[in-house]
C-alpha atoms as a PDB file:
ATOM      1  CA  UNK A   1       0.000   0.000   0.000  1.00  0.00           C
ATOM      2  CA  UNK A   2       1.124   3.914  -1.098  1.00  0.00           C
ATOM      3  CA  UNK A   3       2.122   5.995   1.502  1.00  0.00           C
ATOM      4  CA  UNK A   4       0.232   8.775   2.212  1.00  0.00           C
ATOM      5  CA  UNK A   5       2.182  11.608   1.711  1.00  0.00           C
ATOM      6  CA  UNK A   6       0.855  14.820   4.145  1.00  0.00           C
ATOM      7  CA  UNK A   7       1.895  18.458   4.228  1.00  0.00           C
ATOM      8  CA  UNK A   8       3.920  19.667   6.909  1.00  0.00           C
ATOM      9  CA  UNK A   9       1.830  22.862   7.033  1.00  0.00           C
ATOM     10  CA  UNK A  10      -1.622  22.386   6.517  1.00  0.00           C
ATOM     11  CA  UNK A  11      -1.980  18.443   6.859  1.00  0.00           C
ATOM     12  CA  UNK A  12      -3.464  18.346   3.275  1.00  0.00           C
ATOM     13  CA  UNK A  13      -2.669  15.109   1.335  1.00  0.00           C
ATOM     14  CA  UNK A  14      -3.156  16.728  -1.949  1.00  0.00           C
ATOM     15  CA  UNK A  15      -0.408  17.471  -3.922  1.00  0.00           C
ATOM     16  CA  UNK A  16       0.972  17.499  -7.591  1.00  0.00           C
ATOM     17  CA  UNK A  17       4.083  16.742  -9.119  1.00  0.00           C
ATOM     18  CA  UNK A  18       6.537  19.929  -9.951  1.00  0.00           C
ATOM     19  CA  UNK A  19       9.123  19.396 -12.203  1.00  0.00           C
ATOM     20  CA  UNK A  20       9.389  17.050 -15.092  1.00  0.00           C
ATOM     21  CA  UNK A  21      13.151  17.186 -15.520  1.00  0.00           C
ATOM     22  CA  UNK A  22      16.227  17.880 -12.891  1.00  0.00           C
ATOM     23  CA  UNK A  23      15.008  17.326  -9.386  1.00  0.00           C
ATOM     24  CA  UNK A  24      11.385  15.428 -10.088  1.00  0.00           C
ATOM     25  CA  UNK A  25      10.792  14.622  -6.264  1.00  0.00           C
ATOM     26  CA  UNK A  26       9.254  17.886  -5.729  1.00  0.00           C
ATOM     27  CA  UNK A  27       5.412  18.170  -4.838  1.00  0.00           C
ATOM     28  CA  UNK A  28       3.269  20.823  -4.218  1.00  0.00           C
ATOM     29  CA  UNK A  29       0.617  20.586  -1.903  1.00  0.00           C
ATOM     30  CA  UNK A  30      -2.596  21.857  -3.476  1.00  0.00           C
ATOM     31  CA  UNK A  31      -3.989  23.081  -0.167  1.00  0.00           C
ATOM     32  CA  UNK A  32      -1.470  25.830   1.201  1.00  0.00           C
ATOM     33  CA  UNK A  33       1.437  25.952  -1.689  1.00  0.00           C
ATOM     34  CA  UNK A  34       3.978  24.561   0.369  1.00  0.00           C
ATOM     35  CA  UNK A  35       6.552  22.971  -1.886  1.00  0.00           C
ATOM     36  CA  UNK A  36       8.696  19.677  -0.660  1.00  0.00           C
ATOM     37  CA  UNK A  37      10.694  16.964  -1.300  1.00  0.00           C
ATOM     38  CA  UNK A  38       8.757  13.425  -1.674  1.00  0.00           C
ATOM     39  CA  UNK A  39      11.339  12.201   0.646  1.00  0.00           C
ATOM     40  CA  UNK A  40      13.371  13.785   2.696  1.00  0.00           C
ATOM     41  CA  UNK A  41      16.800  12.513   3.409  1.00  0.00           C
ATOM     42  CA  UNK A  42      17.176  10.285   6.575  1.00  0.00           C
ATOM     43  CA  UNK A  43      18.758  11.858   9.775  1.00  0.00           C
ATOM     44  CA  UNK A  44      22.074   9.870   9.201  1.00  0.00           C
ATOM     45  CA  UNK A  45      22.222  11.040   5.056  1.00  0.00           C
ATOM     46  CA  UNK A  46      21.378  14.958   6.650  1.00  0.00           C
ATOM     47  CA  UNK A  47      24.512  14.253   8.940  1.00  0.00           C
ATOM     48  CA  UNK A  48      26.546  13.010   6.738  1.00  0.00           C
ATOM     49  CA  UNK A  49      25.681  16.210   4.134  1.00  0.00           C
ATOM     50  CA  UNK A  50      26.443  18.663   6.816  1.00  0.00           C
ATOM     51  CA  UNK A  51      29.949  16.964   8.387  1.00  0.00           C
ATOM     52  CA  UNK A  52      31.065  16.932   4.812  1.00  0.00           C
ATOM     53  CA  UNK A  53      30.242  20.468   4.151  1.00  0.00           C
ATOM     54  CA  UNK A  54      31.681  21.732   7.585  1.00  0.00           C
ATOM     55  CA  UNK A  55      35.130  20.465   7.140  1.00  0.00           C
ATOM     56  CA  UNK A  56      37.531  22.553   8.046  1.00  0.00           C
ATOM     57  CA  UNK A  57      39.315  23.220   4.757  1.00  0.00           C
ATOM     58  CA  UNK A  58      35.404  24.047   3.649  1.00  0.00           C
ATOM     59  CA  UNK A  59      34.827  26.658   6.409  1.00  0.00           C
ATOM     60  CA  UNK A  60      37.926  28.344   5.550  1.00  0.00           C
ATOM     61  CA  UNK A  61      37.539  29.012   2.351  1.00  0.00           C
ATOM     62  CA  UNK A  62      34.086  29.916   1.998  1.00  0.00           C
ATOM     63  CA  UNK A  63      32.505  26.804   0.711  1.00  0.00           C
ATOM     64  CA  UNK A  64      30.493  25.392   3.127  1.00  0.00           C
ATOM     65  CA  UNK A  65      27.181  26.004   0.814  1.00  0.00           C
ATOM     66  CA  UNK A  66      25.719  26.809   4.621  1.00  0.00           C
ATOM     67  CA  UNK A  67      26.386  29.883   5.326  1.00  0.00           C
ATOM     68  CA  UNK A  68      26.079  32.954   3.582  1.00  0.00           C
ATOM     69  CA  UNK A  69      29.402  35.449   2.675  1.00  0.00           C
ATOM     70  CA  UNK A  70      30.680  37.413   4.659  1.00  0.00           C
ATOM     71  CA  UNK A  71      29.604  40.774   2.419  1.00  0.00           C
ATOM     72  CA  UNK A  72      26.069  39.075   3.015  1.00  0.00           C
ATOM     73  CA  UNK A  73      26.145  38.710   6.725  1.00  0.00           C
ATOM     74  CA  UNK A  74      27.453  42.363   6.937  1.00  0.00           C
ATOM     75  CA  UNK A  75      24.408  43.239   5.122  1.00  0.00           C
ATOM     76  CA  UNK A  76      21.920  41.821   7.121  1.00  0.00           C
ATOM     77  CA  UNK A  77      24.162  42.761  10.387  1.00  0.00           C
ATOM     78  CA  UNK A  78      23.217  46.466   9.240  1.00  0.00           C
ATOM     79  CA  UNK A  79      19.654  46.145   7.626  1.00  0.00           C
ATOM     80  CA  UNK A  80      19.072  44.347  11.460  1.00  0.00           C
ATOM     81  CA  UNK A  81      20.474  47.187  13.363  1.00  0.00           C
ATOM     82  CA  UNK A  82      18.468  49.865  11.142  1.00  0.00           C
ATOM     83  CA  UNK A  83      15.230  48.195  10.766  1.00  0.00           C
ATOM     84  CA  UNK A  84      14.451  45.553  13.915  1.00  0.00           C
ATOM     85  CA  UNK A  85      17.256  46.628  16.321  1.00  0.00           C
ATOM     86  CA  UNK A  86      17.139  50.825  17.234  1.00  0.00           C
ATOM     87  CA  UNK A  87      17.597  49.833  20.666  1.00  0.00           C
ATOM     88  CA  UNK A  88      20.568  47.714  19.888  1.00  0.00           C
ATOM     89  CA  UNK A  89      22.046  48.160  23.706  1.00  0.00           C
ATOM     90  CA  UNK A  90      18.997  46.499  25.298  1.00  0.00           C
ATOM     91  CA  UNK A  91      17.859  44.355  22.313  1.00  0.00           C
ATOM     92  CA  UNK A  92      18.442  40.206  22.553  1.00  0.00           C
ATOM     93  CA  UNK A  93      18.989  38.149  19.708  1.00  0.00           C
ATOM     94  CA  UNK A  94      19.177  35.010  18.119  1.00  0.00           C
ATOM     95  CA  UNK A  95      20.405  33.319  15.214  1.00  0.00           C
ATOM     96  CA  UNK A  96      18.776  29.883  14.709  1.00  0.00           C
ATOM     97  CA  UNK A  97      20.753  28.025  12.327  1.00  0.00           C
ATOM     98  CA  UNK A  98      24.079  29.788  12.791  1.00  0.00           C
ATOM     99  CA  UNK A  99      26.605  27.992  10.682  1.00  0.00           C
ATOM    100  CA  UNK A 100      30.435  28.884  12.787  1.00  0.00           C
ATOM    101  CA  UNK A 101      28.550  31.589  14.239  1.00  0.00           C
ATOM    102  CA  UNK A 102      29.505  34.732  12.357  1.00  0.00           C
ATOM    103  CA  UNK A 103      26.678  36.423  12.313  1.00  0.00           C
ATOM    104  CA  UNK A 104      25.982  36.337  16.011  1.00  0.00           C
ATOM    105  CA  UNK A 105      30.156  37.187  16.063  1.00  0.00           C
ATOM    106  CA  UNK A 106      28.899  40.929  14.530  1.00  0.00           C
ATOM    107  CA  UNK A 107      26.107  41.255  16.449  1.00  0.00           C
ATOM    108  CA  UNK A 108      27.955  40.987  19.420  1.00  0.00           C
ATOM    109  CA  UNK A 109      30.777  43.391  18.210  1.00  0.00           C
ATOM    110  CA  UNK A 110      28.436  45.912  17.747  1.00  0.00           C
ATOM    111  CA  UNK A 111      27.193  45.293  21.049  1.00  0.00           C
ATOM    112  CA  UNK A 112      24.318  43.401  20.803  1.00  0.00           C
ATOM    113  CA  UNK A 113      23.315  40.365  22.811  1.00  0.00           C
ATOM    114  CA  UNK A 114      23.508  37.409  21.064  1.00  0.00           C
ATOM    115  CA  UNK A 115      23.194  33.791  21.209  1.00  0.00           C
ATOM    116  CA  UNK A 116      23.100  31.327  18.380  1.00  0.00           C
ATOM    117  CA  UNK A 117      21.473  27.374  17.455  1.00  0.00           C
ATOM    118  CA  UNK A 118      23.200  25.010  15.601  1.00  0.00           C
ATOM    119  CA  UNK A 119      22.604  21.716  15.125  1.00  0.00           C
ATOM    120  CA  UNK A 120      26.034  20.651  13.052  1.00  0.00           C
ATOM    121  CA  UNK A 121      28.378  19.730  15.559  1.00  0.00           C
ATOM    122  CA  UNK A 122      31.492  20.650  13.534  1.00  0.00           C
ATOM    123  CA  UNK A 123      30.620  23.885  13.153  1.00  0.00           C
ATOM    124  CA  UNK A 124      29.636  24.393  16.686  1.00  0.00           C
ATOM    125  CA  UNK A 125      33.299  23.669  16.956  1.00  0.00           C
ATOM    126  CA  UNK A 126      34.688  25.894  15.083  1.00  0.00           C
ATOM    127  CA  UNK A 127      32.920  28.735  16.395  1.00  0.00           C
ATOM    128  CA  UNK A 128      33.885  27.321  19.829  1.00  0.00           C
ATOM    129  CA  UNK A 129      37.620  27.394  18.922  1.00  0.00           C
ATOM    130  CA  UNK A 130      37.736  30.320  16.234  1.00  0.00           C
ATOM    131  CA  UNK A 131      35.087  32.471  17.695  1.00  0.00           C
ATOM    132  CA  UNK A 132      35.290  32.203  21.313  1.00  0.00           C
ATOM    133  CA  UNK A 133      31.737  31.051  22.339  1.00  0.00           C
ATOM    134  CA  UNK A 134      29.291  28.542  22.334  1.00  0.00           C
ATOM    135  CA  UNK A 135      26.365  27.581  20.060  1.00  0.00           C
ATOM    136  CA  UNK A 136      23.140  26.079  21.440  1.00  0.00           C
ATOM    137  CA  UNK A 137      22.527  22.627  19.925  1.00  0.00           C
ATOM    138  CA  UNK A 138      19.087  21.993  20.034  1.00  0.00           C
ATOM    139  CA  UNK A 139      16.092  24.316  20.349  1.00  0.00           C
ATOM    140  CA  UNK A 140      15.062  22.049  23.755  1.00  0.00           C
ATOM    141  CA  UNK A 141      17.874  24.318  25.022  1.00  0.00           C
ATOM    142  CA  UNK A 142      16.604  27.561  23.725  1.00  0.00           C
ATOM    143  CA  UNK A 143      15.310  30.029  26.991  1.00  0.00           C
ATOM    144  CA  UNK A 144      11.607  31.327  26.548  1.00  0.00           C
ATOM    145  CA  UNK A 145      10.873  34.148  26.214  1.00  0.00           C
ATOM    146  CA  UNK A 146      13.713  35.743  25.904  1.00  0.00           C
ATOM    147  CA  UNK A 147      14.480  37.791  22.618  1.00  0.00           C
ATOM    148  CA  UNK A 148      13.324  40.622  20.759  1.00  0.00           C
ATOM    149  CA  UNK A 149      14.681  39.101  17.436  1.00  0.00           C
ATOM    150  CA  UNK A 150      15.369  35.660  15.765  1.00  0.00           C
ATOM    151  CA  UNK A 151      16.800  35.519  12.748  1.00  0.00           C
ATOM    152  CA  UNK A 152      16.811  32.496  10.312  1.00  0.00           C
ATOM    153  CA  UNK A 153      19.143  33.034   7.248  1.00  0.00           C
ATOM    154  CA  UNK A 154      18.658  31.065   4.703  1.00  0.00           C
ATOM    155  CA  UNK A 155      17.940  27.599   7.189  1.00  0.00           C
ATOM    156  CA  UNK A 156      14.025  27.066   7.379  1.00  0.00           C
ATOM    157  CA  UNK A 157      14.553  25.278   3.640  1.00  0.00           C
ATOM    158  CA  UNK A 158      16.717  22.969   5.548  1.00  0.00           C
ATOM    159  CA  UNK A 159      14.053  21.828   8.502  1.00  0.00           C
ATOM    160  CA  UNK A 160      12.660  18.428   8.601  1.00  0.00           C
ATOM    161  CA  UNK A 161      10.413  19.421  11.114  1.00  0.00           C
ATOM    162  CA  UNK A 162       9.432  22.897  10.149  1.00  0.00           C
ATOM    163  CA  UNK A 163       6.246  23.367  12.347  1.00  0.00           C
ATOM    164  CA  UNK A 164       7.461  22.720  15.803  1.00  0.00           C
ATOM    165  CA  UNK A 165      10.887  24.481  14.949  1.00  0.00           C
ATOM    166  CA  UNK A 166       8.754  27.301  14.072  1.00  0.00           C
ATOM    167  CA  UNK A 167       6.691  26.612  17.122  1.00  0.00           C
ATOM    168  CA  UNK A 168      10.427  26.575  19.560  1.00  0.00           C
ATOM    169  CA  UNK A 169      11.311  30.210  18.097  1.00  0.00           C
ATOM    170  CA  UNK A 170       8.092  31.280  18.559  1.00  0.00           C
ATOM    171  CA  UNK A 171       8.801  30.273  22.301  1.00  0.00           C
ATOM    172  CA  UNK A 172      12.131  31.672  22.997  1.00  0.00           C
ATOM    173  CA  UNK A 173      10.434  35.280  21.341  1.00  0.00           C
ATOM    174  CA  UNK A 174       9.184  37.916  23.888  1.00  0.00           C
ATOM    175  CA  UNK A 175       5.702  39.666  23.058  1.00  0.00           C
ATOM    176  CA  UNK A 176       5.767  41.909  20.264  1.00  0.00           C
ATOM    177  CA  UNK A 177       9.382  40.356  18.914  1.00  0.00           C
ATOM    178  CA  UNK A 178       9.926  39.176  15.590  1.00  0.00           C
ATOM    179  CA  UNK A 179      11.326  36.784  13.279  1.00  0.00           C
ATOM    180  CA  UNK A 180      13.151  37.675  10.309  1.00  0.00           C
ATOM    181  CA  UNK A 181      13.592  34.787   7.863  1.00  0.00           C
ATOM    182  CA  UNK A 182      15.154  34.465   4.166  1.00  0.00           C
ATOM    183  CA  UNK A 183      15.083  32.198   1.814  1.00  0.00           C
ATOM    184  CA  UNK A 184      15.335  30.850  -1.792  1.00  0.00           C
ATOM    185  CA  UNK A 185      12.646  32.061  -4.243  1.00  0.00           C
ATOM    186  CA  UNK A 186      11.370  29.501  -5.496  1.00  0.00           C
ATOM    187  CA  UNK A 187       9.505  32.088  -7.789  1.00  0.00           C
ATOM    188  CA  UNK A 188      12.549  33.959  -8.377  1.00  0.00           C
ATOM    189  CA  UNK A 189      14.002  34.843 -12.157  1.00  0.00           C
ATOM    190  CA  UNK A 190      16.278  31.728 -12.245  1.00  0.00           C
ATOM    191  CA  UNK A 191      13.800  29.615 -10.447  1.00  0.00           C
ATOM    192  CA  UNK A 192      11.508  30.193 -13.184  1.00  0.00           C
ATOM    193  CA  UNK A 193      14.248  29.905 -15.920  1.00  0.00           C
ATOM    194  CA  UNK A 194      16.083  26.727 -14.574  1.00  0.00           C
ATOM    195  CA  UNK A 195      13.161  25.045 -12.561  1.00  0.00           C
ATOM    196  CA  UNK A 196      13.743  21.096 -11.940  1.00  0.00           C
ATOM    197  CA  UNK A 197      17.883  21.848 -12.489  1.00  0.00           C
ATOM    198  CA  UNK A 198      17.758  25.441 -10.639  1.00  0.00           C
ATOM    199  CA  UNK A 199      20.940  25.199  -7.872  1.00  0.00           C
ATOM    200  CA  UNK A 200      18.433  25.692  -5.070  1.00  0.00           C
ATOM    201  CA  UNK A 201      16.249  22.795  -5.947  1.00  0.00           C
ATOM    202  CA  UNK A 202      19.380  20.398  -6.867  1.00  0.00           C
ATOM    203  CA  UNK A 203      20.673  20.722  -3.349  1.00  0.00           C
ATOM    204  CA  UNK A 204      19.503  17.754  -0.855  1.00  0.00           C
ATOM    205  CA  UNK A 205      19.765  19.230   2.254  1.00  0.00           C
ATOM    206  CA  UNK A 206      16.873  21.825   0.572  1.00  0.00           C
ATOM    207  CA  UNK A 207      13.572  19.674   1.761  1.00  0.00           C
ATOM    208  CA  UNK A 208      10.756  22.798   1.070  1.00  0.00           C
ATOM    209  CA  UNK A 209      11.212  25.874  -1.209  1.00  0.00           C
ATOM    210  CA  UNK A 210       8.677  28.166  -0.982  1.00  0.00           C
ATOM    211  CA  UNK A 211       7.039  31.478  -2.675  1.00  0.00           C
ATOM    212  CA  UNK A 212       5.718  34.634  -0.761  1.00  0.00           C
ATOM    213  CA  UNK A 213       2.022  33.138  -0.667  1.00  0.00           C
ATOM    214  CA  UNK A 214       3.211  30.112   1.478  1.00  0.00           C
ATOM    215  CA  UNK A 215       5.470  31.102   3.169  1.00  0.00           C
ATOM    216  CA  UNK A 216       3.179  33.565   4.808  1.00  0.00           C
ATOM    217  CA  UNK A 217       0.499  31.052   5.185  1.00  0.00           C
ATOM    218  CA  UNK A 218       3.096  29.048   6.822  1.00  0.00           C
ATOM    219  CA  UNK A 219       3.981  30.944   9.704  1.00  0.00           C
ATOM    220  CA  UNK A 220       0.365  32.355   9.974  1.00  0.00           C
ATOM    221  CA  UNK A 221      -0.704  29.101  10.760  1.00  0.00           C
ATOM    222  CA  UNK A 222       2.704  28.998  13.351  1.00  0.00           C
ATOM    223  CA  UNK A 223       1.086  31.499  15.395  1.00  0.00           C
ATOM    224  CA  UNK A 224       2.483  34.747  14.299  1.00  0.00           C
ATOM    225  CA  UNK A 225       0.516  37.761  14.425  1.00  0.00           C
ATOM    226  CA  UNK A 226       1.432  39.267  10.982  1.00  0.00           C
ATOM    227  CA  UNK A 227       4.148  38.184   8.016  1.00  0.00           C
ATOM    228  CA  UNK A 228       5.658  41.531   6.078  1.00  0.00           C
ATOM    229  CA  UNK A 229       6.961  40.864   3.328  1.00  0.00           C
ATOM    230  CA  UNK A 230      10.684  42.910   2.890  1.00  0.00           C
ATOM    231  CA  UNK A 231      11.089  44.110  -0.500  1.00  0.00           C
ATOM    232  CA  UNK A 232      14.353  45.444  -0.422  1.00  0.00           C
ATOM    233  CA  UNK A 233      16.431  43.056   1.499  1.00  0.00           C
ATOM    234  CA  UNK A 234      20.194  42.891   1.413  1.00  0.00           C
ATOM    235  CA  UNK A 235      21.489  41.835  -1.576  1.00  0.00           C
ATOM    236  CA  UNK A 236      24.101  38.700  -1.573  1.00  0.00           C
ATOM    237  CA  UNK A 237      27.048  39.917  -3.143  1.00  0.00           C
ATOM    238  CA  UNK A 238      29.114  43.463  -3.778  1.00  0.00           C
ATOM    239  CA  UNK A 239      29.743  45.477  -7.292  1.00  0.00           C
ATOM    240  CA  UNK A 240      27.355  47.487  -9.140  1.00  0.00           C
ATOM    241  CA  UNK A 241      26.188  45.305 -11.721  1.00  0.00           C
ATOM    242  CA  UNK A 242      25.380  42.668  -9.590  1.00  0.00           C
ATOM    243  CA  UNK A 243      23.456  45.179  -7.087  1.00  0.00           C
ATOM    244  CA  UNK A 244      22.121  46.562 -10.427  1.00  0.00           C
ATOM    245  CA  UNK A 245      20.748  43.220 -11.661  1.00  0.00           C
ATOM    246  CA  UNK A 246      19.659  42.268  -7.594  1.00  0.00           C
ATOM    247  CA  UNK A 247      17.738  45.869  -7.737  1.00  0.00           C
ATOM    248  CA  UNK A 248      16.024  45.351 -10.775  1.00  0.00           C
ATOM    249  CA  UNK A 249      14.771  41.704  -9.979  1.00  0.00           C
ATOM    250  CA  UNK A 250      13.373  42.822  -6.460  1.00  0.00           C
ATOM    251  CA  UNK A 251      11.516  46.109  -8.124  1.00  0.00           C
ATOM    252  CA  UNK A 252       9.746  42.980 -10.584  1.00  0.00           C
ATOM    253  CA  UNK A 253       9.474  40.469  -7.129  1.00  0.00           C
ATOM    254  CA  UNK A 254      11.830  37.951  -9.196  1.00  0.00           C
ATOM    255  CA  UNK A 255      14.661  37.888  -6.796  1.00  0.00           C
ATOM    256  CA  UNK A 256      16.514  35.019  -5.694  1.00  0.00           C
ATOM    257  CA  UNK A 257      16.040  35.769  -2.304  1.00  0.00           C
ATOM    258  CA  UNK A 258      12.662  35.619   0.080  1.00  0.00           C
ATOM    259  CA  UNK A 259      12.753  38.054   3.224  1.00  0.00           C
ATOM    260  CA  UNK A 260       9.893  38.248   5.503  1.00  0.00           C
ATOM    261  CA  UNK A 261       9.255  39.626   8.984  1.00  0.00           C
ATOM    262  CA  UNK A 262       6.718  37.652  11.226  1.00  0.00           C
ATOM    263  CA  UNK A 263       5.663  39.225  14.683  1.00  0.00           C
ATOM    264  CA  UNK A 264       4.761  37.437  17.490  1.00  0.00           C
END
């Protein structure tokens, strides 16, 4: 007998095939537009992915395919501080799905509290040894309560169990905080261009990919208040053409990149 295959977000066991070429496990659930794999990788094949990706030689040079640049993570560093963080000297945050931590590393040189979750054990590591301080590894670790942002960079693709991870940093937020979340377009100018073989899609450790509409609908039904939808996030990379074509695709709402804000 079939499995019966049931969205993570609404339950629904409705779905349709995605792609015809490339990456052909993706459904769509017909319900709430959530997009996922068919099946997800087991626990020991998502370990596996990640301790190859955080080797050492990997985290040094870049090329983890975890964590976003370093011109990236200033960006959002910034766009934080200006938009979500005016009070930066009283202001609490966290970053769930840290990477080595470098994120949390600016925040806290430009004097912001900050804490980080991480579930890879290598790079909790490194950020032990490199960085100086500790990661939390689970979110059964994670106080309630207790910040006034969480961030989740490019990681909520990644989540095999996306509601009650969404349901933890709902937890650990204080009234009126919010979550700030990013992640691949699955709408986006390539997306559309590339589909079944887009980069995004091809990448195993990438179980949902989502579009504004679910996304939304997604963390609505996670409890928050209200989803905004940013616009004009930081772009990835530096030089003008590239922040010429990044510009130009967010002014159409093709970019490659999702950014939301949900308040609790």
């Amino acid at each position: 007998m079939r499995n019966v295959i049931i969205c993570a977000v609404c339950s629904s066991t409705e779905h349709a095939r995605v792609f015809s070429e490339g990456e052909t496990d993706f459904l769509i659930c017909q319900n709430c537009g959530l997009m996922f794999r068919e099946r997800f990788p087991a626990m020991t094949e998502l370990t596996a992915i990640y301790a190859t990706h955080y080797q050492a030689g990997n985290i040094v040079s870049g090329r983890t395919e975890q964590e976003s640049g370093e011109y990236a993570l200033e960006a959002y560093c910034r766009f934080l501080q200006r938009r979500l963080l005016p009070a930066a000297s009283i202001s609490r945050v966290l970053d769930y799905g840290a990477g080595t931590g470098r994120l949390v590393e600016l925040f806290r040189a430009a004097g912001i509290q900050a804490d980080g979750i991480e579930v890879a054990p290598d790079a909790r590591r490194y950020c032990l040894k490199n960085r100086g301080f500790d990661l939390f590894a689970s979110s059964n670790l994670l106080p309630e309560n207790a910040y006034e942002v969480v961030t989740m960079i490019e990681i909520i693709e990644h989540l095999p169990n996306l509601m009650s991870d969404l349901a933890a940093v709902r937890k650990t937020l204080r009234q009126g905080g919010v979550l700030f979340v990013t992640t691949p377009n699955r709408l986006g100018l390539r997306a559309r261009m590339q589909k079944g073989y887009w980069r995004e899609a091809r990448k195993k450790f990438h179980l949902f990919l989502f579009d504004r509409a679910s996304i939304e609908q997604m963390l609505l039904r996670a409890g928050f208040a209200r989803v905004d939808w940013v616009r004009f996030s930081p772009l990835q990379n530096s030089g003008f053409p590239f922040w010429l074509y990044g510009r130009a695709c967010q002014c159409l709402g093709v970019s490659g990149t999702l950014a939301v804000i949900a308040r609790r």
